[in-house]
PDB file of N, CA and C in Angstrom:
ATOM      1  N   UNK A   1      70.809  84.634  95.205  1.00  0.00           N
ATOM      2  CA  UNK A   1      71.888  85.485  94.752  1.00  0.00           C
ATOM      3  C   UNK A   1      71.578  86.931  95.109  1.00  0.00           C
ATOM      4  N   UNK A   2      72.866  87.620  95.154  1.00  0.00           N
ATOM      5  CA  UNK A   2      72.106  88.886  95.729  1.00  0.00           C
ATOM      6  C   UNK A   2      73.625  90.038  94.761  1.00  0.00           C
ATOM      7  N   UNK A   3      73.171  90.707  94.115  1.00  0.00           N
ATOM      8  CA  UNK A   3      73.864  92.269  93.503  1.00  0.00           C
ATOM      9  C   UNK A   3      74.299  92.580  94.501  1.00  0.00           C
ATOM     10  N   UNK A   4      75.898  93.049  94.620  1.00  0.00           N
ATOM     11  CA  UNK A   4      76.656  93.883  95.051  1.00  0.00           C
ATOM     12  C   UNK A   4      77.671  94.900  94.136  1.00  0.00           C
ATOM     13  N   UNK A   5      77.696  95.671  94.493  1.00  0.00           N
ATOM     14  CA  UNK A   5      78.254  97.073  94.140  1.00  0.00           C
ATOM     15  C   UNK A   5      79.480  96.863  93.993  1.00  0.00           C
ATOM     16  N   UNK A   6      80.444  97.055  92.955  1.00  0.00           N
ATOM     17  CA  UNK A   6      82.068  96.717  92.919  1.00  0.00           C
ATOM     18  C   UNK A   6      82.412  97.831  92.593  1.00  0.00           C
ATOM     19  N   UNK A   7      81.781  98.892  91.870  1.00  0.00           N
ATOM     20  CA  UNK A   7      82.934 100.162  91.798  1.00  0.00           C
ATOM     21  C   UNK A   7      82.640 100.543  90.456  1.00  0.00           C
ATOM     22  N   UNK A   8      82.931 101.635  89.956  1.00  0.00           N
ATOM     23  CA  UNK A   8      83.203 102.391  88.344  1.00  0.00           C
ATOM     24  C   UNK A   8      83.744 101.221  87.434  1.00  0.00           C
ATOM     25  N   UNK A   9      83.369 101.684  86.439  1.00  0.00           N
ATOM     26  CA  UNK A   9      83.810 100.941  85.251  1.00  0.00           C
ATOM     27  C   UNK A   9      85.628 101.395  85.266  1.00  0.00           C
ATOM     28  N   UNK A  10      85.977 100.217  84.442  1.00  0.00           N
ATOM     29  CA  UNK A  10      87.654 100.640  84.842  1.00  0.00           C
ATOM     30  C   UNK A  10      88.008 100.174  83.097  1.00  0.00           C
ATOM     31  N   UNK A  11      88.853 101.047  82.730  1.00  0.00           N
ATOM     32  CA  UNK A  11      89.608 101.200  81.695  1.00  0.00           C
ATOM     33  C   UNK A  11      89.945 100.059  80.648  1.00  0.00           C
ATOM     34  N   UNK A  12      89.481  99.842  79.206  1.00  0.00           N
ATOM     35  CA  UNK A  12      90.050  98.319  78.825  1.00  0.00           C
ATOM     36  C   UNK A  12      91.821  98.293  78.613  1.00  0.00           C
ATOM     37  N   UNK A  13      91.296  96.865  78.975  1.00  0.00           N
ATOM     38  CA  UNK A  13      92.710  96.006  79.553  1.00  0.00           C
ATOM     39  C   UNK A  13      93.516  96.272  80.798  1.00  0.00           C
ATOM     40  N   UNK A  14      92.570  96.929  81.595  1.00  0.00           N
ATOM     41  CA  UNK A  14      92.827  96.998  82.819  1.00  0.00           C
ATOM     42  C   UNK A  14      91.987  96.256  84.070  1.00  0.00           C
ATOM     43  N   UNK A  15      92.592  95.556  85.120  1.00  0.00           N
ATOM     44  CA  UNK A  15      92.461  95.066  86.270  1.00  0.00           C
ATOM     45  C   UNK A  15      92.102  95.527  87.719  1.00  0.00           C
ATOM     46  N   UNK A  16      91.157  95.206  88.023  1.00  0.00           N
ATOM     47  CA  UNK A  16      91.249  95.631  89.730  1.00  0.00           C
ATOM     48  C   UNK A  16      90.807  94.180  90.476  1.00  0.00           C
ATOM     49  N   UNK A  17      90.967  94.617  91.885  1.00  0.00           N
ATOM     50  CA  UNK A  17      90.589  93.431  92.741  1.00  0.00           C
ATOM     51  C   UNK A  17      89.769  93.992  93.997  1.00  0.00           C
ATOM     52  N   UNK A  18      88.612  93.048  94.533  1.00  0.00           N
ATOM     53  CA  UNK A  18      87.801  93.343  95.295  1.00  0.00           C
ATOM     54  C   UNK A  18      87.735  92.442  96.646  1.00  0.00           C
ATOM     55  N   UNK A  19      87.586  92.880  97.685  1.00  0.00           N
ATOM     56  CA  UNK A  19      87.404  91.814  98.533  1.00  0.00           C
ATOM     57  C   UNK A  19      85.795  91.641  98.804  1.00  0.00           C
ATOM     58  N   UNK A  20      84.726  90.812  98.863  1.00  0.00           N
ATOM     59  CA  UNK A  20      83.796  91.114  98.813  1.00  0.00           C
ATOM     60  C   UNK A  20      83.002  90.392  99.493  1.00  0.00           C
ATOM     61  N   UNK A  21      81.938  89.899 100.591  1.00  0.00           N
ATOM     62  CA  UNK A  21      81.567  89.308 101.322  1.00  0.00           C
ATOM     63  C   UNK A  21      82.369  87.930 101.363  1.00  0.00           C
ATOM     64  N   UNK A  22      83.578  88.252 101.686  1.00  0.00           N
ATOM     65  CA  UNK A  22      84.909  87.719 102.381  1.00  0.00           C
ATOM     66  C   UNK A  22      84.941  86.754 101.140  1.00  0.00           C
ATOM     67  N   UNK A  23      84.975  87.340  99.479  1.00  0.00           N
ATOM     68  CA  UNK A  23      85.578  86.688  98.841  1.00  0.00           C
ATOM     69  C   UNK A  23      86.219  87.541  98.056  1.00  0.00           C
ATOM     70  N   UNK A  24      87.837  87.303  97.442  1.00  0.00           N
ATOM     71  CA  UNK A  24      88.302  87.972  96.502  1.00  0.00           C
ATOM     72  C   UNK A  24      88.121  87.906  95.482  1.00  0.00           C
ATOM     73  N   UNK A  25      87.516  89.169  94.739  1.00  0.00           N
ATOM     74  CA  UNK A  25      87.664  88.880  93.516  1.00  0.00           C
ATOM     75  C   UNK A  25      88.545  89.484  92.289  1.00  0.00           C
ATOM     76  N   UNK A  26      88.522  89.099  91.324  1.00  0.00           N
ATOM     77  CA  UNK A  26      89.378  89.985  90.288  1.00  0.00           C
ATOM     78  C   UNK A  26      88.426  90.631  88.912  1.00  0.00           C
ATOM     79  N   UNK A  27      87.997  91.489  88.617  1.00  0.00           N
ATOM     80  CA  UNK A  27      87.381  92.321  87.673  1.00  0.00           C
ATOM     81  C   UNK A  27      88.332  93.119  86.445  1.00  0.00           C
ATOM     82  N   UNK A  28      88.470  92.208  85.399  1.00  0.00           N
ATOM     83  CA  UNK A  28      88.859  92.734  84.090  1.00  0.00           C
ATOM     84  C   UNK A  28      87.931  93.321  82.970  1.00  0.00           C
ATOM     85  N   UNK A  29      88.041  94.249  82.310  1.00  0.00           N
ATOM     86  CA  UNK A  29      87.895  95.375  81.308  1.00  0.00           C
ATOM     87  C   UNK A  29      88.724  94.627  79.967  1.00  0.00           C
ATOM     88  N   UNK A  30      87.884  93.635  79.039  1.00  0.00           N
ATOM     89  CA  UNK A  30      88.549  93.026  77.906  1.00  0.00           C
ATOM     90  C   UNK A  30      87.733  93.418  76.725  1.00  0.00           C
ATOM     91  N   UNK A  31      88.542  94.126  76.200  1.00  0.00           N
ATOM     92  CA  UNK A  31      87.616  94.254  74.981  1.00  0.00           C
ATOM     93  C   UNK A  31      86.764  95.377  75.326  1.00  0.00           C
ATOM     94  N   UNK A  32      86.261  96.151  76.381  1.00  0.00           N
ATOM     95  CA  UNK A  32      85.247  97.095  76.730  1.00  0.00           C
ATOM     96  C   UNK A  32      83.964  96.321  77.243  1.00  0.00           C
ATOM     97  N   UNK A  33      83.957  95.049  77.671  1.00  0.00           N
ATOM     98  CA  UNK A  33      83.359  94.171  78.270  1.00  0.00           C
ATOM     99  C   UNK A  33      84.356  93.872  79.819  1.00  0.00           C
ATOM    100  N   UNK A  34      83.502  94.068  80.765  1.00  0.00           N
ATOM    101  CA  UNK A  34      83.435  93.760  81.986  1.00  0.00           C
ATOM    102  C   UNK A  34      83.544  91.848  82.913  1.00  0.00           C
ATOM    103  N   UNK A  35      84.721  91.355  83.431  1.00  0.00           N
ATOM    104  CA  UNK A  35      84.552  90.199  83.536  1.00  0.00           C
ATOM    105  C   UNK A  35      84.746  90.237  84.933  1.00  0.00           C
ATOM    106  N   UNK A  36      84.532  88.696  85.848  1.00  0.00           N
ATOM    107  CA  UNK A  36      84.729  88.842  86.972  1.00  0.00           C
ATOM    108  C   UNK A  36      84.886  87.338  87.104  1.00  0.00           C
ATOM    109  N   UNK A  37      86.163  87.278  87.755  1.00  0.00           N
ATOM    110  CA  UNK A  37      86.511  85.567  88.461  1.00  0.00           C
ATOM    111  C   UNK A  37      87.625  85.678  89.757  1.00  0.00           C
ATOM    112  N   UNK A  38      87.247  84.598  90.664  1.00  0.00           N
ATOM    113  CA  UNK A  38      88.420  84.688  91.714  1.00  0.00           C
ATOM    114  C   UNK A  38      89.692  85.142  91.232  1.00  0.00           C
ATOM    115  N   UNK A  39      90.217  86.094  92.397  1.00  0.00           N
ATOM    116  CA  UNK A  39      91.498  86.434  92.436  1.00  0.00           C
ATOM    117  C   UNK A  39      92.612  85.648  93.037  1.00  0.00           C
ATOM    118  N   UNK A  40      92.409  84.829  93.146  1.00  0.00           N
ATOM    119  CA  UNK A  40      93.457  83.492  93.966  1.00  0.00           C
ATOM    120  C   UNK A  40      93.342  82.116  92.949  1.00  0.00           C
ATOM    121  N   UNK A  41      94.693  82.428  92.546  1.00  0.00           N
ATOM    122  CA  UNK A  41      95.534  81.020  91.759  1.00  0.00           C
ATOM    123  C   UNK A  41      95.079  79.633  92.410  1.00  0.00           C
ATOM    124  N   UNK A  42      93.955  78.721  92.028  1.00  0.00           N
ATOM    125  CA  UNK A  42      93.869  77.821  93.305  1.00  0.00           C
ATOM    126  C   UNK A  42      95.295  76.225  92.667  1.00  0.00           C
ATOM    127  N   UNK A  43      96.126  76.856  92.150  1.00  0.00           N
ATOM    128  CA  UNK A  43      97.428  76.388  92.579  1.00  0.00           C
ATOM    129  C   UNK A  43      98.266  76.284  93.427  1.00  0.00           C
ATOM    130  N   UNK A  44      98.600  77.450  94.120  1.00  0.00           N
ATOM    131  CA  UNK A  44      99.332  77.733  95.038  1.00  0.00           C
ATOM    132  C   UNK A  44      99.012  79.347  96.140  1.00  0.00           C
ATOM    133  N   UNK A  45      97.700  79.878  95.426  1.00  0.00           N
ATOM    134  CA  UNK A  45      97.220  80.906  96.372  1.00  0.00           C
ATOM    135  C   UNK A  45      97.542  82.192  96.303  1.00  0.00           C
ATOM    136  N   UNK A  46      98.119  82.368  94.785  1.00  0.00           N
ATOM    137  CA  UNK A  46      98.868  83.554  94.840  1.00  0.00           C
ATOM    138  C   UNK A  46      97.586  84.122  94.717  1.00  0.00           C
ATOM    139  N   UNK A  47      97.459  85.830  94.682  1.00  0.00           N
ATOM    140  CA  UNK A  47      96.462  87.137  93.958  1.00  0.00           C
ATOM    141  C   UNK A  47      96.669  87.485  92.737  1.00  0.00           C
ATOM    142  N   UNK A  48      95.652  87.308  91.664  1.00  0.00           N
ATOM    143  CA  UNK A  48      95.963  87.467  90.231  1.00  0.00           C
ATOM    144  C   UNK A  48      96.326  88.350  90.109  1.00  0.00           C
ATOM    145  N   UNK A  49      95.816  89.151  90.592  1.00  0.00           N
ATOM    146  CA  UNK A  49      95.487  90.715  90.208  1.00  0.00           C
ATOM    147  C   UNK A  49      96.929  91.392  90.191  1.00  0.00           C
ATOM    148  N   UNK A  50      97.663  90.627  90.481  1.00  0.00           N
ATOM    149  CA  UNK A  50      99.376  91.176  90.951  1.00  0.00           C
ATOM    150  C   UNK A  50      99.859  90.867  89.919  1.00  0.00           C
ATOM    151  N   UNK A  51      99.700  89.786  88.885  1.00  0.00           N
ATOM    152  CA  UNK A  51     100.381  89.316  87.686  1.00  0.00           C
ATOM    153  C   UNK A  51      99.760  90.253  86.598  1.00  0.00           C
ATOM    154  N   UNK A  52      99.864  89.599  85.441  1.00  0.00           N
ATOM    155  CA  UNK A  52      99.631  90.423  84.139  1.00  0.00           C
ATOM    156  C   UNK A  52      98.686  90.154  83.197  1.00  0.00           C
ATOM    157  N   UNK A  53      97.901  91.542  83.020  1.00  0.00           N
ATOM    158  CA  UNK A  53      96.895  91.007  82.329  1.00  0.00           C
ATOM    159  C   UNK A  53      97.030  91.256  80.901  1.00  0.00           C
ATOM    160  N   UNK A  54      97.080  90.350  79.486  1.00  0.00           N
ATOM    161  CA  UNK A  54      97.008  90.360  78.374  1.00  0.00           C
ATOM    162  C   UNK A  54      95.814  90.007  77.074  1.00  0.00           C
ATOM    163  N   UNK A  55      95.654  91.319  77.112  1.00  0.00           N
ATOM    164  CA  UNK A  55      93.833  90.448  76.597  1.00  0.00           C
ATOM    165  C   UNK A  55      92.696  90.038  77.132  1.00  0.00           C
ATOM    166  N   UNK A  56      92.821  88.954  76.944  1.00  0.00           N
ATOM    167  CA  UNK A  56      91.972  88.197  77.931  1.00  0.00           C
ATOM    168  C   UNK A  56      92.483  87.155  79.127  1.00  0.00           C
ATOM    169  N   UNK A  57      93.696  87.211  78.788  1.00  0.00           N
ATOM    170  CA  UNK A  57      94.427  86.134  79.987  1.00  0.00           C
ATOM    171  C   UNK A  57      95.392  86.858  80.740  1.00  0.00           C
ATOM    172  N   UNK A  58      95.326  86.029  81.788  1.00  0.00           N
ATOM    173  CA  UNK A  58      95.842  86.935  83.185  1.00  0.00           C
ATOM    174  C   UNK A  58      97.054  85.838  83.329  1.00  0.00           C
ATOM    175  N   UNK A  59      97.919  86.143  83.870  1.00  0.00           N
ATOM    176  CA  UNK A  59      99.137  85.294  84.153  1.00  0.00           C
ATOM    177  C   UNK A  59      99.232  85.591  86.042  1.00  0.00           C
ATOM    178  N   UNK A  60     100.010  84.381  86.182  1.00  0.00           N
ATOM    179  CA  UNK A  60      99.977  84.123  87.750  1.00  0.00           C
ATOM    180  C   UNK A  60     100.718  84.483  88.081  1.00  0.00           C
ATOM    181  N   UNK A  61     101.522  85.502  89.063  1.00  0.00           N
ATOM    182  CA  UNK A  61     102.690  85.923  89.180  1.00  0.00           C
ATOM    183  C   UNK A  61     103.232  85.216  89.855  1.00  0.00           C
ATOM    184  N   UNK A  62     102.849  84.230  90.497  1.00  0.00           N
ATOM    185  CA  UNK A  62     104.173  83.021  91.169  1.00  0.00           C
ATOM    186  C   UNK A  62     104.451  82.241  90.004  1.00  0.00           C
ATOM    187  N   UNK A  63     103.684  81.565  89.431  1.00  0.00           N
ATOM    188  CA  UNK A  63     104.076  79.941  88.687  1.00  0.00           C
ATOM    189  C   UNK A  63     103.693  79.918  87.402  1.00  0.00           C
ATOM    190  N   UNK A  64     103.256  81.204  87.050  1.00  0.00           N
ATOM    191  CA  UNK A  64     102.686  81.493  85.624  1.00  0.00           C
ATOM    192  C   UNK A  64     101.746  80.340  84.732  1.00  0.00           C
ATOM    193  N   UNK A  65     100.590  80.266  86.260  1.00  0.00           N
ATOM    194  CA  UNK A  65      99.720  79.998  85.408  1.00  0.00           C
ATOM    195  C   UNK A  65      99.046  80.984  84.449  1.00  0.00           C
ATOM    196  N   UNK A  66      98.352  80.102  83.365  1.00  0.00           N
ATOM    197  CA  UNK A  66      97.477  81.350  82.722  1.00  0.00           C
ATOM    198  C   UNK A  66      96.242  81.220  82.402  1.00  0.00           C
ATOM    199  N   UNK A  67      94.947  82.167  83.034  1.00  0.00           N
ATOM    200  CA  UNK A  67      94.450  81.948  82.881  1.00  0.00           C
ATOM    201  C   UNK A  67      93.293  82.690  82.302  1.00  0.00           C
ATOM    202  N   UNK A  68      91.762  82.291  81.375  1.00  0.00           N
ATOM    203  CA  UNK A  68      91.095  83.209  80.520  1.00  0.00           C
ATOM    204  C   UNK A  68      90.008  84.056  81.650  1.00  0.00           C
ATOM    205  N   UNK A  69      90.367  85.399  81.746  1.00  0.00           N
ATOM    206  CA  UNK A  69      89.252  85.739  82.450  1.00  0.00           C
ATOM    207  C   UNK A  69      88.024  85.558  82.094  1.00  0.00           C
ATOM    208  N   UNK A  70      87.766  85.738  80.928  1.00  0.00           N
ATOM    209  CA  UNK A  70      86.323  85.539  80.485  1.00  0.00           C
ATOM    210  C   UNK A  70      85.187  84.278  80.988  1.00  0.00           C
ATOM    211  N   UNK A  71      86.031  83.480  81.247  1.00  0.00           N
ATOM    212  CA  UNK A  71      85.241  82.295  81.189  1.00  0.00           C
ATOM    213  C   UNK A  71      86.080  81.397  82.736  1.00  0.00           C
ATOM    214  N   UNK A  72      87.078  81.709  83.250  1.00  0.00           N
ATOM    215  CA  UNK A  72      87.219  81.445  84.355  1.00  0.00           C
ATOM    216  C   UNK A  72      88.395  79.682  83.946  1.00  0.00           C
ATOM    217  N   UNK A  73      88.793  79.238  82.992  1.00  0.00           N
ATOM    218  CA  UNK A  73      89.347  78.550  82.306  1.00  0.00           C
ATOM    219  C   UNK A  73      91.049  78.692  82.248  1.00  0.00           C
ATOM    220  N   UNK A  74      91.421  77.584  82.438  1.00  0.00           N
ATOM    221  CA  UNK A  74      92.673  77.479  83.079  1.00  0.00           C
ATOM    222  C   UNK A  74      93.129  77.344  81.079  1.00  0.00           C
ATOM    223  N   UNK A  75      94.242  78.315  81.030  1.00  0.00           N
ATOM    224  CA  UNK A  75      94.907  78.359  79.467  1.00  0.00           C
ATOM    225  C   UNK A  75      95.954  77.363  79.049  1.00  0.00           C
ATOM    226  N   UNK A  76      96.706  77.632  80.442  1.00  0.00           N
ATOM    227  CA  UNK A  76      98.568  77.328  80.127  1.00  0.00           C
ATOM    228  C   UNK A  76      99.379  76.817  81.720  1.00  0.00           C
ATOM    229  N   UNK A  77      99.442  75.211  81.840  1.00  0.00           N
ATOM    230  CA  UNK A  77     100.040  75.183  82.507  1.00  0.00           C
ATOM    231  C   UNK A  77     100.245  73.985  82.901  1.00  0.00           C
ATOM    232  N   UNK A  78     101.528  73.378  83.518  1.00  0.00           N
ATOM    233  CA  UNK A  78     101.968  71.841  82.969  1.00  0.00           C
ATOM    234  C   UNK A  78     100.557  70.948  83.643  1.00  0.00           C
ATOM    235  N   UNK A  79     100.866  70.783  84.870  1.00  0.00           N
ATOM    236  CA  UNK A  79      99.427  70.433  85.293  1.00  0.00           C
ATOM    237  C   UNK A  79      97.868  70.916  84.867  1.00  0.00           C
ATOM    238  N   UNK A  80      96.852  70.204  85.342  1.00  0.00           N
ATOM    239  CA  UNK A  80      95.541  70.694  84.956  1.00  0.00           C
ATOM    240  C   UNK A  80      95.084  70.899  86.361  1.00  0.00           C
ATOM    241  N   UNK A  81      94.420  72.317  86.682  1.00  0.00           N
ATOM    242  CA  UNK A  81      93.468  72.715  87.850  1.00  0.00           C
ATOM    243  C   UNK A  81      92.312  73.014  87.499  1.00  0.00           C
ATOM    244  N   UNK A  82      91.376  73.188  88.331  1.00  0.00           N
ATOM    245  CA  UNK A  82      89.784  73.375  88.392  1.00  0.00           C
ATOM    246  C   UNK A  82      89.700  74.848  87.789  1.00  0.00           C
ATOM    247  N   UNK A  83      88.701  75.028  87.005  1.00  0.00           N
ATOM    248  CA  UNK A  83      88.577  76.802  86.744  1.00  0.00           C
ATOM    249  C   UNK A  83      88.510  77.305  87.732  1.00  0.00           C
ATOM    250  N   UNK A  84      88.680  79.016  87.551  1.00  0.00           N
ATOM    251  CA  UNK A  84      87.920  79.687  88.535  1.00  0.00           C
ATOM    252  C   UNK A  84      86.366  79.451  88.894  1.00  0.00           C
ATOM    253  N   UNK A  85      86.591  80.261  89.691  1.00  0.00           N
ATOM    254  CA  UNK A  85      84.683  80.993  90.345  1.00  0.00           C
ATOM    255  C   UNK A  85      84.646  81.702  89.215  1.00  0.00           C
ATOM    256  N   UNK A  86      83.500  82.004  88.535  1.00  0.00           N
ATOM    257  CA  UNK A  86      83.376  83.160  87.475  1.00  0.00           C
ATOM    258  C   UNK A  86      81.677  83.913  87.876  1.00  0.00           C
ATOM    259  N   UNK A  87      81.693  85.314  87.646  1.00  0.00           N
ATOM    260  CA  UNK A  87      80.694  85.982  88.434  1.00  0.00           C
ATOM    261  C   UNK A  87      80.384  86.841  87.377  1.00  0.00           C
ATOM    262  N   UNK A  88      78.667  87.082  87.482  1.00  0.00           N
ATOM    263  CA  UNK A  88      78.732  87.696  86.107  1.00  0.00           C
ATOM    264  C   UNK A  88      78.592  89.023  87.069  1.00  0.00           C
ATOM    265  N   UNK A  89      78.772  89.906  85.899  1.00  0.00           N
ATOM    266  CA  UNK A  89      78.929  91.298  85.968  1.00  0.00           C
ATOM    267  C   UNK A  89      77.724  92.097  85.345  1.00  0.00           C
ATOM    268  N   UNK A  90      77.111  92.727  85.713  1.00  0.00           N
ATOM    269  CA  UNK A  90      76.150  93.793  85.595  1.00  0.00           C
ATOM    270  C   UNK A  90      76.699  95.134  85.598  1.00  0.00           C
ATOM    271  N   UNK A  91      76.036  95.837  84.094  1.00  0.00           N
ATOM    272  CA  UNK A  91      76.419  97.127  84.173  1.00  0.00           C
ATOM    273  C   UNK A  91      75.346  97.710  84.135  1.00  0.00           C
ATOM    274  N   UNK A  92      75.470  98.931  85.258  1.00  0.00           N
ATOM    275  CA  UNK A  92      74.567 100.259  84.884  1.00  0.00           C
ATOM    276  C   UNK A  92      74.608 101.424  84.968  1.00  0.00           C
ATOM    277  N   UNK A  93      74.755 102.167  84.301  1.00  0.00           N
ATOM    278  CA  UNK A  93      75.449 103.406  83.553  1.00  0.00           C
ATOM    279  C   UNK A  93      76.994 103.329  83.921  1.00  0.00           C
ATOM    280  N   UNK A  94      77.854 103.907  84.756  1.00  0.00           N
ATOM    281  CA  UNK A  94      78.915 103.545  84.285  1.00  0.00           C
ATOM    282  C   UNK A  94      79.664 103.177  86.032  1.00  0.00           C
ATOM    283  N   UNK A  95      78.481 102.289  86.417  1.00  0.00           N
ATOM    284  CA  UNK A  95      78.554 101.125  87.842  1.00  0.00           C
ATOM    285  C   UNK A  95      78.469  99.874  87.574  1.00  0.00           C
ATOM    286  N   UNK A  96      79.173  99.178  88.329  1.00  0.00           N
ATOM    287  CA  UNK A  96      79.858  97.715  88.133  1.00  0.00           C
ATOM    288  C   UNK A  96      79.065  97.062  89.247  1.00  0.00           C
ATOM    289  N   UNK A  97      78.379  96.196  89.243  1.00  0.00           N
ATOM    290  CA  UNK A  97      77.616  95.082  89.727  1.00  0.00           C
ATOM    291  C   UNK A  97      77.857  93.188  89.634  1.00  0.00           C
ATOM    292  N   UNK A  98      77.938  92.442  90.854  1.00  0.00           N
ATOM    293  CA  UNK A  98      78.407  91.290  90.358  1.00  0.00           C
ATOM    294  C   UNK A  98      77.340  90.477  90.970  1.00  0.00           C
ATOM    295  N   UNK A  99      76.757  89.876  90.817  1.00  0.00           N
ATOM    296  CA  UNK A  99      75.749  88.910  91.566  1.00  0.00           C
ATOM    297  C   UNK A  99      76.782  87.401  92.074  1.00  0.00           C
ATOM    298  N   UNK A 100      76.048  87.488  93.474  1.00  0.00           N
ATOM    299  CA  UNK A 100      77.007  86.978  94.588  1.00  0.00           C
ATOM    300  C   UNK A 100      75.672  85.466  94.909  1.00  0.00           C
TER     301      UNK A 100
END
């Protein structure tokens, strides 16, 4: 595994997205805790990061899946899919780190 650099700490209940040794990811701010899981719905491929984030769950902006960032766990949705990728996050001072 190897630490890579994702960027400043970002605001709670706010979202960003990373592309990162050619994987996307999505990085939520829940609670003042730092999360990190793929940014692609592996439903249909949408980018999370485009839908809405509430809490802890992110909604899919095509088909509204929903799902828990924290834990990479599919919430709400007629079918059942595989979780995300989930990546932990490292903080240090106020830099964002994800081990890859």
């Amino acid at each position: 595994m190897s630490k890579v650099y994702i960027g400043k700490t970002i605001p709670e209940g706010k979202m960003i997205h990373k592309e990162v040794n050619g994987k996307d990811i999505l990085v939520a701010n829940v609670k003042g805790m730092h999360y990190a899981v793929s940014n692609i719905c592996n439903h249909a491929g949408a980018r999370l990061h485009e839908g809405k984030l509430d809490g802890k769950h992110v909604t899919c902006p095509w088909h509204k899946a929903v799902w828990d960032v924290t834990n990479g766990q599919l919430v709400s949705f007629p079918i059942r899919l595989r979780a995300l990728e989930v990546y932990k996050v490292d903080l240090e001072g106020d830099e964002l780190y994800i081990d890859l």
